[in-house]
PDB file of N, CA and C in Angstrom:
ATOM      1  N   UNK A   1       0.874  -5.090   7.733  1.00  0.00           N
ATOM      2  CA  UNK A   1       2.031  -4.782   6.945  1.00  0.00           C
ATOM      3  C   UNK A   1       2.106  -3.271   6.791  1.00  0.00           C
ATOM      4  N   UNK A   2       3.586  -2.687   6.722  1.00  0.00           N
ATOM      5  CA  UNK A   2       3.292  -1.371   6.536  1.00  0.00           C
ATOM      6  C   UNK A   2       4.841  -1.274   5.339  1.00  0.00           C
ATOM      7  N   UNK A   3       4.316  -0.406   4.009  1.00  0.00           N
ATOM      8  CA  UNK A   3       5.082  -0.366   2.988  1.00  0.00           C
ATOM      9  C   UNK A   3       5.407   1.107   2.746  1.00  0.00           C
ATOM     10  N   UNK A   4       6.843   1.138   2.742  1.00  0.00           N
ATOM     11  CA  UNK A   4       7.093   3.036   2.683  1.00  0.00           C
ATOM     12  C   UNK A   4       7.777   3.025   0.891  1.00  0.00           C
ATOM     13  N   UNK A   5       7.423   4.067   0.731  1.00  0.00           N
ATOM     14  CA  UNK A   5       7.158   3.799  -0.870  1.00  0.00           C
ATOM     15  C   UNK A   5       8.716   5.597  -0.495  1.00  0.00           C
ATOM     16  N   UNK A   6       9.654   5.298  -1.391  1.00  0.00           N
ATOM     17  CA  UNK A   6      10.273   6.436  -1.522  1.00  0.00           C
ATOM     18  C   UNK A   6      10.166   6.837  -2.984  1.00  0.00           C
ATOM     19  N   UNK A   7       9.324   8.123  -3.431  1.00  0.00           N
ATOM     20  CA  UNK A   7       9.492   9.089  -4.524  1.00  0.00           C
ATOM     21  C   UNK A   7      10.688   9.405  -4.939  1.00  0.00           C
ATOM     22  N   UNK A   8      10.843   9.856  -6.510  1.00  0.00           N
ATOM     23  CA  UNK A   8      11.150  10.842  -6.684  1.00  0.00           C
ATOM     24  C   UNK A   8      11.154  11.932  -6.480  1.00  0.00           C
ATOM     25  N   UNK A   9      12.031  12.686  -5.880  1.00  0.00           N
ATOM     26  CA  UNK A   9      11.740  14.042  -5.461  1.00  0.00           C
ATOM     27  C   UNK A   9      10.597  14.839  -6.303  1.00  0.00           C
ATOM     28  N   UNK A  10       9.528  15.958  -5.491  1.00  0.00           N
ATOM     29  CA  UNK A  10       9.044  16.594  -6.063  1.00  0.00           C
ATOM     30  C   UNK A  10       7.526  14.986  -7.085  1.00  0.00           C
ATOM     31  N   UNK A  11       7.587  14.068  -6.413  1.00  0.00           N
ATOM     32  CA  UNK A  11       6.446  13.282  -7.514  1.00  0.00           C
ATOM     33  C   UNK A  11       5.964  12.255  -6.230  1.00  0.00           C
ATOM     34  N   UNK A  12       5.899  13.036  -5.070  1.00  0.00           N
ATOM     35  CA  UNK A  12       5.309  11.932  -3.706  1.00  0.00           C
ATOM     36  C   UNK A  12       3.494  12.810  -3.498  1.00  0.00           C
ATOM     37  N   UNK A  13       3.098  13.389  -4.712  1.00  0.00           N
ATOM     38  CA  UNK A  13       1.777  13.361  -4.513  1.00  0.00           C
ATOM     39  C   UNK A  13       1.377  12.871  -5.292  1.00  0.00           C
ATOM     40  N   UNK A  14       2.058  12.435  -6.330  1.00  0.00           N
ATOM     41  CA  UNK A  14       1.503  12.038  -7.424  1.00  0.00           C
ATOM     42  C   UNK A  14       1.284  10.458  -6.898  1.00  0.00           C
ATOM     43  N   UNK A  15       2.384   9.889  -6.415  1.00  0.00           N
ATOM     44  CA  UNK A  15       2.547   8.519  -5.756  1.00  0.00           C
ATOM     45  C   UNK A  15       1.292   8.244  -5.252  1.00  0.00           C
ATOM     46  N   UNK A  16       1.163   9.691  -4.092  1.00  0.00           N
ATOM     47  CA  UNK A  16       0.022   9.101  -3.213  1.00  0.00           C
ATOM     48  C   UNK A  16      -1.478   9.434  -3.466  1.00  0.00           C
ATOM     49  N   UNK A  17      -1.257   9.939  -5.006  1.00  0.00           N
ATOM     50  CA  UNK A  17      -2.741   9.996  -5.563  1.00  0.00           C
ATOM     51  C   UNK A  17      -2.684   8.573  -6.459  1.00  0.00           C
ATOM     52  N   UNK A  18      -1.568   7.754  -6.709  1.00  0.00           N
ATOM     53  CA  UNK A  18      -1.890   6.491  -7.839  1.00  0.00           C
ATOM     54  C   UNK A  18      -2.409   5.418  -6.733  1.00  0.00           C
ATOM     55  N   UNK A  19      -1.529   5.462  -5.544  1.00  0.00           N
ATOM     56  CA  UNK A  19      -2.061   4.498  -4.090  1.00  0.00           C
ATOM     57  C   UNK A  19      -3.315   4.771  -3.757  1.00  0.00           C
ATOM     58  N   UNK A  20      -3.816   6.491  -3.714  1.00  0.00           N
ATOM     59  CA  UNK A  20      -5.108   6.236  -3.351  1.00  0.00           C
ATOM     60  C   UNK A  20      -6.080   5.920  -4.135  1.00  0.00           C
ATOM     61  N   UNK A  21      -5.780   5.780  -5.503  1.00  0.00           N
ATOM     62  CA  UNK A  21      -6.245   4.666  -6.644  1.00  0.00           C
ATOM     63  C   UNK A  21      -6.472   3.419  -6.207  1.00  0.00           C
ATOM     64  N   UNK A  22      -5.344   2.917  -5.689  1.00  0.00           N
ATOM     65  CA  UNK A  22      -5.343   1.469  -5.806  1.00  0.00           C
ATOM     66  C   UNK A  22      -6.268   1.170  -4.608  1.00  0.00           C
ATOM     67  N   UNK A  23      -6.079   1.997  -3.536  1.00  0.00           N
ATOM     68  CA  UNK A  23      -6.766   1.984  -2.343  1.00  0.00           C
ATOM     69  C   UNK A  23      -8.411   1.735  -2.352  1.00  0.00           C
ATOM     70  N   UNK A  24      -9.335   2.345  -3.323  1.00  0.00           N
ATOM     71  CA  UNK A  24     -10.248   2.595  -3.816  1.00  0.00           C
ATOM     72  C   UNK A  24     -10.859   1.055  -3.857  1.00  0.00           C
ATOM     73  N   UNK A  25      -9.348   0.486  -5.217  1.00  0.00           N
ATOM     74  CA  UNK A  25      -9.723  -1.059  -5.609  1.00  0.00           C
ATOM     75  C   UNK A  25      -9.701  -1.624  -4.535  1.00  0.00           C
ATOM     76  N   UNK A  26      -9.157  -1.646  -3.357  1.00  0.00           N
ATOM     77  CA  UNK A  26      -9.020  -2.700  -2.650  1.00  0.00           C
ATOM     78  C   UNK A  26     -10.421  -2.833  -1.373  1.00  0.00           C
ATOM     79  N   UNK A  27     -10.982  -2.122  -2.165  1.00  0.00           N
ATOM     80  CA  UNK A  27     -12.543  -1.783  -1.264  1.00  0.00           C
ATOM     81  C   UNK A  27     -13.437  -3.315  -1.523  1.00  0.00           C
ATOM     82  N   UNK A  28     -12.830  -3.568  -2.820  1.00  0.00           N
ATOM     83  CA  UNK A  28     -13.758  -4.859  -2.564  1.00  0.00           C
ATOM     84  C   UNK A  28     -12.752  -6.292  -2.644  1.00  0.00           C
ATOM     85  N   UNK A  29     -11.444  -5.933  -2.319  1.00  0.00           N
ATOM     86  CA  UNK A  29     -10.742  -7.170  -2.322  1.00  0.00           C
ATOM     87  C   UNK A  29     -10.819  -8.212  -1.405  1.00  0.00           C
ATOM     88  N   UNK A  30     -11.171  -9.414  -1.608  1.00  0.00           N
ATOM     89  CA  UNK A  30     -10.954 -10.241  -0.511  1.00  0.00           C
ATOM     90  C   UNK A  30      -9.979 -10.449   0.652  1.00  0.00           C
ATOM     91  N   UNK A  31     -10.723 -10.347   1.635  1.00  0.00           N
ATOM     92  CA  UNK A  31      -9.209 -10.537   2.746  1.00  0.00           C
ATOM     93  C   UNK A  31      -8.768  -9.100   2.945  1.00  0.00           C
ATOM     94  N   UNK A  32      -9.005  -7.963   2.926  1.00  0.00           N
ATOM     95  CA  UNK A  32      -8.402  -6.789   2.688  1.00  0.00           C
ATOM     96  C   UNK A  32      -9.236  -6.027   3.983  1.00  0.00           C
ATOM     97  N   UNK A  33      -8.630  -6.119   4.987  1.00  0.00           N
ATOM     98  CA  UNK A  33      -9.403  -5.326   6.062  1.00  0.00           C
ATOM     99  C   UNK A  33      -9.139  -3.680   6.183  1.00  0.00           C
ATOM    100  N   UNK A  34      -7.694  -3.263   6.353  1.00  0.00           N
ATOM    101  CA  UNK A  34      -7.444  -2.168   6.321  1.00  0.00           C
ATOM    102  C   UNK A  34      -6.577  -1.863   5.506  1.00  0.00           C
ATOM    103  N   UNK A  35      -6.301  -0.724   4.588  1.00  0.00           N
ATOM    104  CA  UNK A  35      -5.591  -0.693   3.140  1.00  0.00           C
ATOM    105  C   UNK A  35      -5.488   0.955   3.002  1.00  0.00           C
ATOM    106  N   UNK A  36      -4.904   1.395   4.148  1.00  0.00           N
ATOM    107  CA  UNK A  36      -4.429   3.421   3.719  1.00  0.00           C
ATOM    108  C   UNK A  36      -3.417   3.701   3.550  1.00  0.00           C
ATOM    109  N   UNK A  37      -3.411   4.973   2.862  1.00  0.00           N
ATOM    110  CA  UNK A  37      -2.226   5.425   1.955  1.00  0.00           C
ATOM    111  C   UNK A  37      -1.955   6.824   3.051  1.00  0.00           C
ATOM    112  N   UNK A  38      -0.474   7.342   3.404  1.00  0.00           N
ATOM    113  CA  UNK A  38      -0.476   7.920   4.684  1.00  0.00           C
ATOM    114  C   UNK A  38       0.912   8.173   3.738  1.00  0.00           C
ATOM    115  N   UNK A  39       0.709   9.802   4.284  1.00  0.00           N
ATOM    116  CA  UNK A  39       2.264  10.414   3.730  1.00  0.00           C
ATOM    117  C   UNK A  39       3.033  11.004   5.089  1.00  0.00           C
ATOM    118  N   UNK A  40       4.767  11.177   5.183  1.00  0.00           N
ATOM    119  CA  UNK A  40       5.309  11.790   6.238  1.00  0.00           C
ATOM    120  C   UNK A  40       5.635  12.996   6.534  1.00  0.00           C
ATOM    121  N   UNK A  41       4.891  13.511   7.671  1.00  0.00           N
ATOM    122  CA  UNK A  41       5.357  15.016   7.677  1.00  0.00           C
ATOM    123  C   UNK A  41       7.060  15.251   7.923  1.00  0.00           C
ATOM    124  N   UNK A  42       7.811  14.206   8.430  1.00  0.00           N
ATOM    125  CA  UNK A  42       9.061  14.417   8.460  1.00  0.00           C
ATOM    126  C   UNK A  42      10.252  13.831   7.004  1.00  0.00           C
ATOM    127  N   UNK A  43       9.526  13.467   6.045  1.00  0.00           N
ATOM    128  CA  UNK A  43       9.907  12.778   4.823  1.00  0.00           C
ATOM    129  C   UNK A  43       9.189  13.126   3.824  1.00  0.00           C
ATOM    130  N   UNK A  44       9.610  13.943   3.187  1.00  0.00           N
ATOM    131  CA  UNK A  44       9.101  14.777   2.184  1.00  0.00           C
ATOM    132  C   UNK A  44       8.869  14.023   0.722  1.00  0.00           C
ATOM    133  N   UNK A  45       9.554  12.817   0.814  1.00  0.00           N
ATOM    134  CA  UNK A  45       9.356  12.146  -0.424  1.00  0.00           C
ATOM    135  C   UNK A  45       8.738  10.307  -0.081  1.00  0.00           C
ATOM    136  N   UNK A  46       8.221  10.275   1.151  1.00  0.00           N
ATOM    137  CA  UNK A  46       7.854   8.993   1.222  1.00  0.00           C
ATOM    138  C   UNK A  46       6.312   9.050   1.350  1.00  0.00           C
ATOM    139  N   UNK A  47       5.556   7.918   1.087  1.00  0.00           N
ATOM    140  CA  UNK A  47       4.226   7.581   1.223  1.00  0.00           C
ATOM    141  C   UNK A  47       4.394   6.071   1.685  1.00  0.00           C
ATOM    142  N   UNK A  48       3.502   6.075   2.412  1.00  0.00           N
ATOM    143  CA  UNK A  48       3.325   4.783   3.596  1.00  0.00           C
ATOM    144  C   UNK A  48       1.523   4.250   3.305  1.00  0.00           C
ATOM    145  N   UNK A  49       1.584   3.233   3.087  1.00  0.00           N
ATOM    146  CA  UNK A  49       0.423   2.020   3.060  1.00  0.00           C
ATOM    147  C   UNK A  49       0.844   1.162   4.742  1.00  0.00           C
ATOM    148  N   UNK A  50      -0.289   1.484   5.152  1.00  0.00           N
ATOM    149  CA  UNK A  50      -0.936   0.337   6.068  1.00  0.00           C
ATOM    150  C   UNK A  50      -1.454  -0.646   5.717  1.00  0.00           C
ATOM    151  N   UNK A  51      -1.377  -1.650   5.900  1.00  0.00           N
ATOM    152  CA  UNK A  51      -2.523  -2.857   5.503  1.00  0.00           C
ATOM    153  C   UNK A  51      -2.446  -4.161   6.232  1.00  0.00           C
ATOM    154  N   UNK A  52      -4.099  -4.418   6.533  1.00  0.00           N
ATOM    155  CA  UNK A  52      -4.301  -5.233   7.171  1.00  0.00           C
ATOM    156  C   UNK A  52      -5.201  -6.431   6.525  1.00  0.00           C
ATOM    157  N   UNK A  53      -4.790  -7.707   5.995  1.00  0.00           N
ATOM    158  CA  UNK A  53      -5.167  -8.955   5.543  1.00  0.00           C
ATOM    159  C   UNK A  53      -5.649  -9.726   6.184  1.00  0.00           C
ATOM    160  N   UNK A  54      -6.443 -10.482   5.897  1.00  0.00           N
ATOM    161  CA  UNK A  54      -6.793 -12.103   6.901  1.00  0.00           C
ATOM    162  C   UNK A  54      -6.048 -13.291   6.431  1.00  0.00           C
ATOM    163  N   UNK A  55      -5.361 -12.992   5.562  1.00  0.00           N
ATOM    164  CA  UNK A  55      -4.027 -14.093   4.949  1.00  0.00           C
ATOM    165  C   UNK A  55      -3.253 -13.714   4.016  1.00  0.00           C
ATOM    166  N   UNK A  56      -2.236 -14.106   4.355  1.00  0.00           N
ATOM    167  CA  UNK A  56      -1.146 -13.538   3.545  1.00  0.00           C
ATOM    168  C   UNK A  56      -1.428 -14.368   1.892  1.00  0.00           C
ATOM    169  N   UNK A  57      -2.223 -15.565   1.764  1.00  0.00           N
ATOM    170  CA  UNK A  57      -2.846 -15.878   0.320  1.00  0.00           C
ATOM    171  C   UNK A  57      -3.685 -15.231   0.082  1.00  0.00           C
ATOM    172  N   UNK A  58      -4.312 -14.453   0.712  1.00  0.00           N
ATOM    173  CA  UNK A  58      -5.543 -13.511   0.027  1.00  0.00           C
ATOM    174  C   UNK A  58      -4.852 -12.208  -0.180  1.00  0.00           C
ATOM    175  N   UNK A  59      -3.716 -11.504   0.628  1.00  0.00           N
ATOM    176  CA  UNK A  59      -2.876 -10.882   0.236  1.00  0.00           C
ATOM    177  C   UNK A  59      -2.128 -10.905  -0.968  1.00  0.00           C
ATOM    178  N   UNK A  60      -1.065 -11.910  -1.274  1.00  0.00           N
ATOM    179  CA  UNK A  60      -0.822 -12.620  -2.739  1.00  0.00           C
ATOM    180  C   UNK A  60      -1.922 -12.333  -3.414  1.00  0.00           C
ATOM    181  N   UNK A  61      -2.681 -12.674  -3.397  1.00  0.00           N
ATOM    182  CA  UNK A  61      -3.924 -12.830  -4.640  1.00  0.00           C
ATOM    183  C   UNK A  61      -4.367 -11.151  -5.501  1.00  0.00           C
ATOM    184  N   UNK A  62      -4.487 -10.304  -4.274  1.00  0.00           N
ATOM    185  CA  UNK A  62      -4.457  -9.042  -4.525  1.00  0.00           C
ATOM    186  C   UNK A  62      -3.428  -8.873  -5.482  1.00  0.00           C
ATOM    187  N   UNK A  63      -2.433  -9.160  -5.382  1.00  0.00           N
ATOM    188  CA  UNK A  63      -1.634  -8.708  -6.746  1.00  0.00           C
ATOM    189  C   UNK A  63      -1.723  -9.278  -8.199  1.00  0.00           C
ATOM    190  N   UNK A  64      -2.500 -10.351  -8.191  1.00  0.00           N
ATOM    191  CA  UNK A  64      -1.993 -11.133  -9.384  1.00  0.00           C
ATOM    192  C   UNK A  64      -3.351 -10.542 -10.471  1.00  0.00           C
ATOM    193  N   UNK A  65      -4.058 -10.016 -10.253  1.00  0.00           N
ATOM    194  CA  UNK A  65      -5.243  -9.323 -11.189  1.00  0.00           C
ATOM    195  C   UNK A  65      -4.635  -8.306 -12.440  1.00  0.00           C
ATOM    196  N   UNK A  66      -5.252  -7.947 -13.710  1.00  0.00           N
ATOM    197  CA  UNK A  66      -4.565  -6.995 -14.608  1.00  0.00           C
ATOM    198  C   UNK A  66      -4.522  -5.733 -14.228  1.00  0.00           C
ATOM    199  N   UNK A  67      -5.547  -5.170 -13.041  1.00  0.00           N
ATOM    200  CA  UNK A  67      -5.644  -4.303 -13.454  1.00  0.00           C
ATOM    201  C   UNK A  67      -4.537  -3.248 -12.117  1.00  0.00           C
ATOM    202  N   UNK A  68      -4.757  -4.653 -11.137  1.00  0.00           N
ATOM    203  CA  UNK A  68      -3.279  -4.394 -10.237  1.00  0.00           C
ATOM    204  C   UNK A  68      -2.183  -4.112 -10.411  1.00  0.00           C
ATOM    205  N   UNK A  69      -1.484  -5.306 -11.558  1.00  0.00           N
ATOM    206  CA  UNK A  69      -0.314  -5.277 -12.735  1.00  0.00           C
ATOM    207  C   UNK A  69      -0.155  -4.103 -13.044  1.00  0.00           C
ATOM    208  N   UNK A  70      -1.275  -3.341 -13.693  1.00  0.00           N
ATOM    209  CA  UNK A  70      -1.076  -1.970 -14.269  1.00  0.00           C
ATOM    210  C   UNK A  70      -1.412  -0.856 -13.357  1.00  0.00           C
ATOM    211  N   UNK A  71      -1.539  -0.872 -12.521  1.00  0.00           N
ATOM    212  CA  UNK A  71      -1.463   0.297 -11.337  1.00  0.00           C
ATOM    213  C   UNK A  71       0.027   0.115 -10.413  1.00  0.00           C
ATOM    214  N   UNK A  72       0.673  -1.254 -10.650  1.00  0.00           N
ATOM    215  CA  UNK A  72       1.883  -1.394 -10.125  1.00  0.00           C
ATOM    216  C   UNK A  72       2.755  -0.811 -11.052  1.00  0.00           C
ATOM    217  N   UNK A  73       2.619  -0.790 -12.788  1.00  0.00           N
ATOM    218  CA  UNK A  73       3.319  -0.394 -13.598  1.00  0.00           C
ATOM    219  C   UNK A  73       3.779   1.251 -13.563  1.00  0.00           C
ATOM    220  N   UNK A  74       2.448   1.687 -13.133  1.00  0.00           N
ATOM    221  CA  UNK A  74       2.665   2.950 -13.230  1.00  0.00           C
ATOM    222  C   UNK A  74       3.118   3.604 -11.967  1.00  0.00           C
ATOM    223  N   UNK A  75       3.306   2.912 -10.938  1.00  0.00           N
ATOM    224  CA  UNK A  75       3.736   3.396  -9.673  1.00  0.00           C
ATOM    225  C   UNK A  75       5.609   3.628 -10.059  1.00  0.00           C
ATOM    226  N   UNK A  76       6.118   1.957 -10.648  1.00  0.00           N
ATOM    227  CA  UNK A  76       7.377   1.825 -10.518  1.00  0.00           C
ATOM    228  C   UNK A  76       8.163   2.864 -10.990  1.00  0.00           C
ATOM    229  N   UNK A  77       7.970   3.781 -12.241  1.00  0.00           N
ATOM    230  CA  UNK A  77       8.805   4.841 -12.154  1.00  0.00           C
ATOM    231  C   UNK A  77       8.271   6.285 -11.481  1.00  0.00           C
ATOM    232  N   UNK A  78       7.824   6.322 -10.650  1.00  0.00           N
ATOM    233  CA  UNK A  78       8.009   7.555  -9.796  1.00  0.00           C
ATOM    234  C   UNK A  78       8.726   6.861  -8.570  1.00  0.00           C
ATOM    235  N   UNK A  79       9.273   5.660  -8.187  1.00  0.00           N
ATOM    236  CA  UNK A  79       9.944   5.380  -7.429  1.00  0.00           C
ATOM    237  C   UNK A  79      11.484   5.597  -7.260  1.00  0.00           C
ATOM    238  N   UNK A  80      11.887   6.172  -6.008  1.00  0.00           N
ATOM    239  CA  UNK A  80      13.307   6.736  -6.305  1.00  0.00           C
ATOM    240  C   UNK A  80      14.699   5.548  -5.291  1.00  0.00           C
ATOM    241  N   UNK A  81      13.757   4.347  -4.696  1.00  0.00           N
ATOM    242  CA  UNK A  81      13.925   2.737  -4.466  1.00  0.00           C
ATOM    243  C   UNK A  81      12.682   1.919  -4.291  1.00  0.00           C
ATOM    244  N   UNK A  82      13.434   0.687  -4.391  1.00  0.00           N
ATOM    245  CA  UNK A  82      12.306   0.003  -3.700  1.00  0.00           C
ATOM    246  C   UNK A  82      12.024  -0.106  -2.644  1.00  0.00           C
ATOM    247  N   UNK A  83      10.558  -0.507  -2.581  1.00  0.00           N
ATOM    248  CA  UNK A  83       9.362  -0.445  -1.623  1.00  0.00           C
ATOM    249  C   UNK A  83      10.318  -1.171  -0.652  1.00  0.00           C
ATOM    250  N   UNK A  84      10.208  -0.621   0.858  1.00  0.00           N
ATOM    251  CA  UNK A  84      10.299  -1.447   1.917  1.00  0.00           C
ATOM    252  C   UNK A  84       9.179  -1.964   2.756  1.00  0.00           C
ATOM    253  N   UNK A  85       9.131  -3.098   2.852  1.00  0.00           N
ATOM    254  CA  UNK A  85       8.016  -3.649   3.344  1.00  0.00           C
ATOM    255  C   UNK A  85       7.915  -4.113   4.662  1.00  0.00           C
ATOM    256  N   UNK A  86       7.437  -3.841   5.504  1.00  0.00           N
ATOM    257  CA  UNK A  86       7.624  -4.928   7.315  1.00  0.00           C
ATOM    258  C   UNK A  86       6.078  -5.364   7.453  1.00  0.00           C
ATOM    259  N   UNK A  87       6.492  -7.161   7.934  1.00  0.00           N
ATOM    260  CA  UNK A  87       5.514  -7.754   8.044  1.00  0.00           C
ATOM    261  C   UNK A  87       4.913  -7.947   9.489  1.00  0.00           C
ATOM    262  N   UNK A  88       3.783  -7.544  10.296  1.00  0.00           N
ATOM    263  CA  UNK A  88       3.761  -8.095  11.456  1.00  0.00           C
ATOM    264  C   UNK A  88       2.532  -8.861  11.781  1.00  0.00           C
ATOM    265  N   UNK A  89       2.265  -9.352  12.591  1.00  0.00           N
ATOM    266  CA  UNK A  89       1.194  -9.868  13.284  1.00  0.00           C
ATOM    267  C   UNK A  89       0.236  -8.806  14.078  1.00  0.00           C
ATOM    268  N   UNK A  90      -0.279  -8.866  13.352  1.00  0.00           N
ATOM    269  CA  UNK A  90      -1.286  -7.723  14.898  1.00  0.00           C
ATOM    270  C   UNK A  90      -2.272  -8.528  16.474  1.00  0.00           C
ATOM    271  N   UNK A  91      -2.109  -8.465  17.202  1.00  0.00           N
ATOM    272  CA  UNK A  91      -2.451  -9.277  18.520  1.00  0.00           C
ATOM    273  C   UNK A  91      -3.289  -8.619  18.875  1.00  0.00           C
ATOM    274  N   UNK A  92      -3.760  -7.569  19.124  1.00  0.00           N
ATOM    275  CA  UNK A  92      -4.563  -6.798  19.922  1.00  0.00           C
ATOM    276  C   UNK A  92      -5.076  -4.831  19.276  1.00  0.00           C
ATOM    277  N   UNK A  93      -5.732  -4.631  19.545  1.00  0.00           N
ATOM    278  CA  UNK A  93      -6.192  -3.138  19.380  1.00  0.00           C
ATOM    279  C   UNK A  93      -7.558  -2.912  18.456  1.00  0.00           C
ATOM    280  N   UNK A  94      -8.158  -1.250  18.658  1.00  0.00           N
ATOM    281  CA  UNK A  94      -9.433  -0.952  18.495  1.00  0.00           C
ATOM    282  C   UNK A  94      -9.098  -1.427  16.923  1.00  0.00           C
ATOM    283  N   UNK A  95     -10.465  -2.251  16.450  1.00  0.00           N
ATOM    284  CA  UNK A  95     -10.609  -2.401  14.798  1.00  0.00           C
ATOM    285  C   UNK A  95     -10.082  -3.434  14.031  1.00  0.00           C
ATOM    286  N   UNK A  96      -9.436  -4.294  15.286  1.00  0.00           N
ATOM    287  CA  UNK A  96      -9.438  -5.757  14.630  1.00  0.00           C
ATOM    288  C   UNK A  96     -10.407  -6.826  15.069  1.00  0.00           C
ATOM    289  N   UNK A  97     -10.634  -7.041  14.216  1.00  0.00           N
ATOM    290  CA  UNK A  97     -11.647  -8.516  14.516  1.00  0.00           C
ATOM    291  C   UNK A  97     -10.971  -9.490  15.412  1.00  0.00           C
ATOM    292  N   UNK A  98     -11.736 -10.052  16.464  1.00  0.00           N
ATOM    293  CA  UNK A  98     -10.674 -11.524  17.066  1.00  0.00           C
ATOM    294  C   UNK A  98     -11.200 -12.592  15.820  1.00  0.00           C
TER     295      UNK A  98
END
């Protein structure tokens, strides 16, 4: 999955210092293979999450914890829309498990 997070102008480091918060947590989440926080040199106000799951229920699950809730709380107002999200399958390449 890859999620582009658009800032408020002038508050996309702040974004991508609360993600690399959350990023931290997801060190011991179940199902949570790859989980980085990646900003655009051509988009001055977006931050981009990669992430790679072994199920989209162990994915779900990642969110439903308190302390997720409240790292989502504090993301939502430095947001200048909502998150766009694209879902894919990954088939092949270095760093996935078969």
């Amino acid at each position: 999955m890859y999620v582009k997070f658009t800032a408020h102008p002038g508050q996309r480091d702040t974004l991508a210092r609360l993600l690399g918060e959350a990023a931290a947590g997801m060190a011991v989440a179940s199902g949570c293979e790859i989980w980085i926080v990646n900003t655009s040199p051509s988009e001055p106000d977006a931050v981009w999450v990669t992430e790679v799951w072994a199920s989209k229920a162990e994915h779900d699950a990642s969110l439903a914890p308190p302390e997720t809730r409240e790292r989502i709380a504090r993301v939502m107002p430095l947001l200048a829309a909502a998150a766009e999200a694209t879902e894919l399958t990954p088939v092949a390449g270095k760093g996935l498990t078969p």
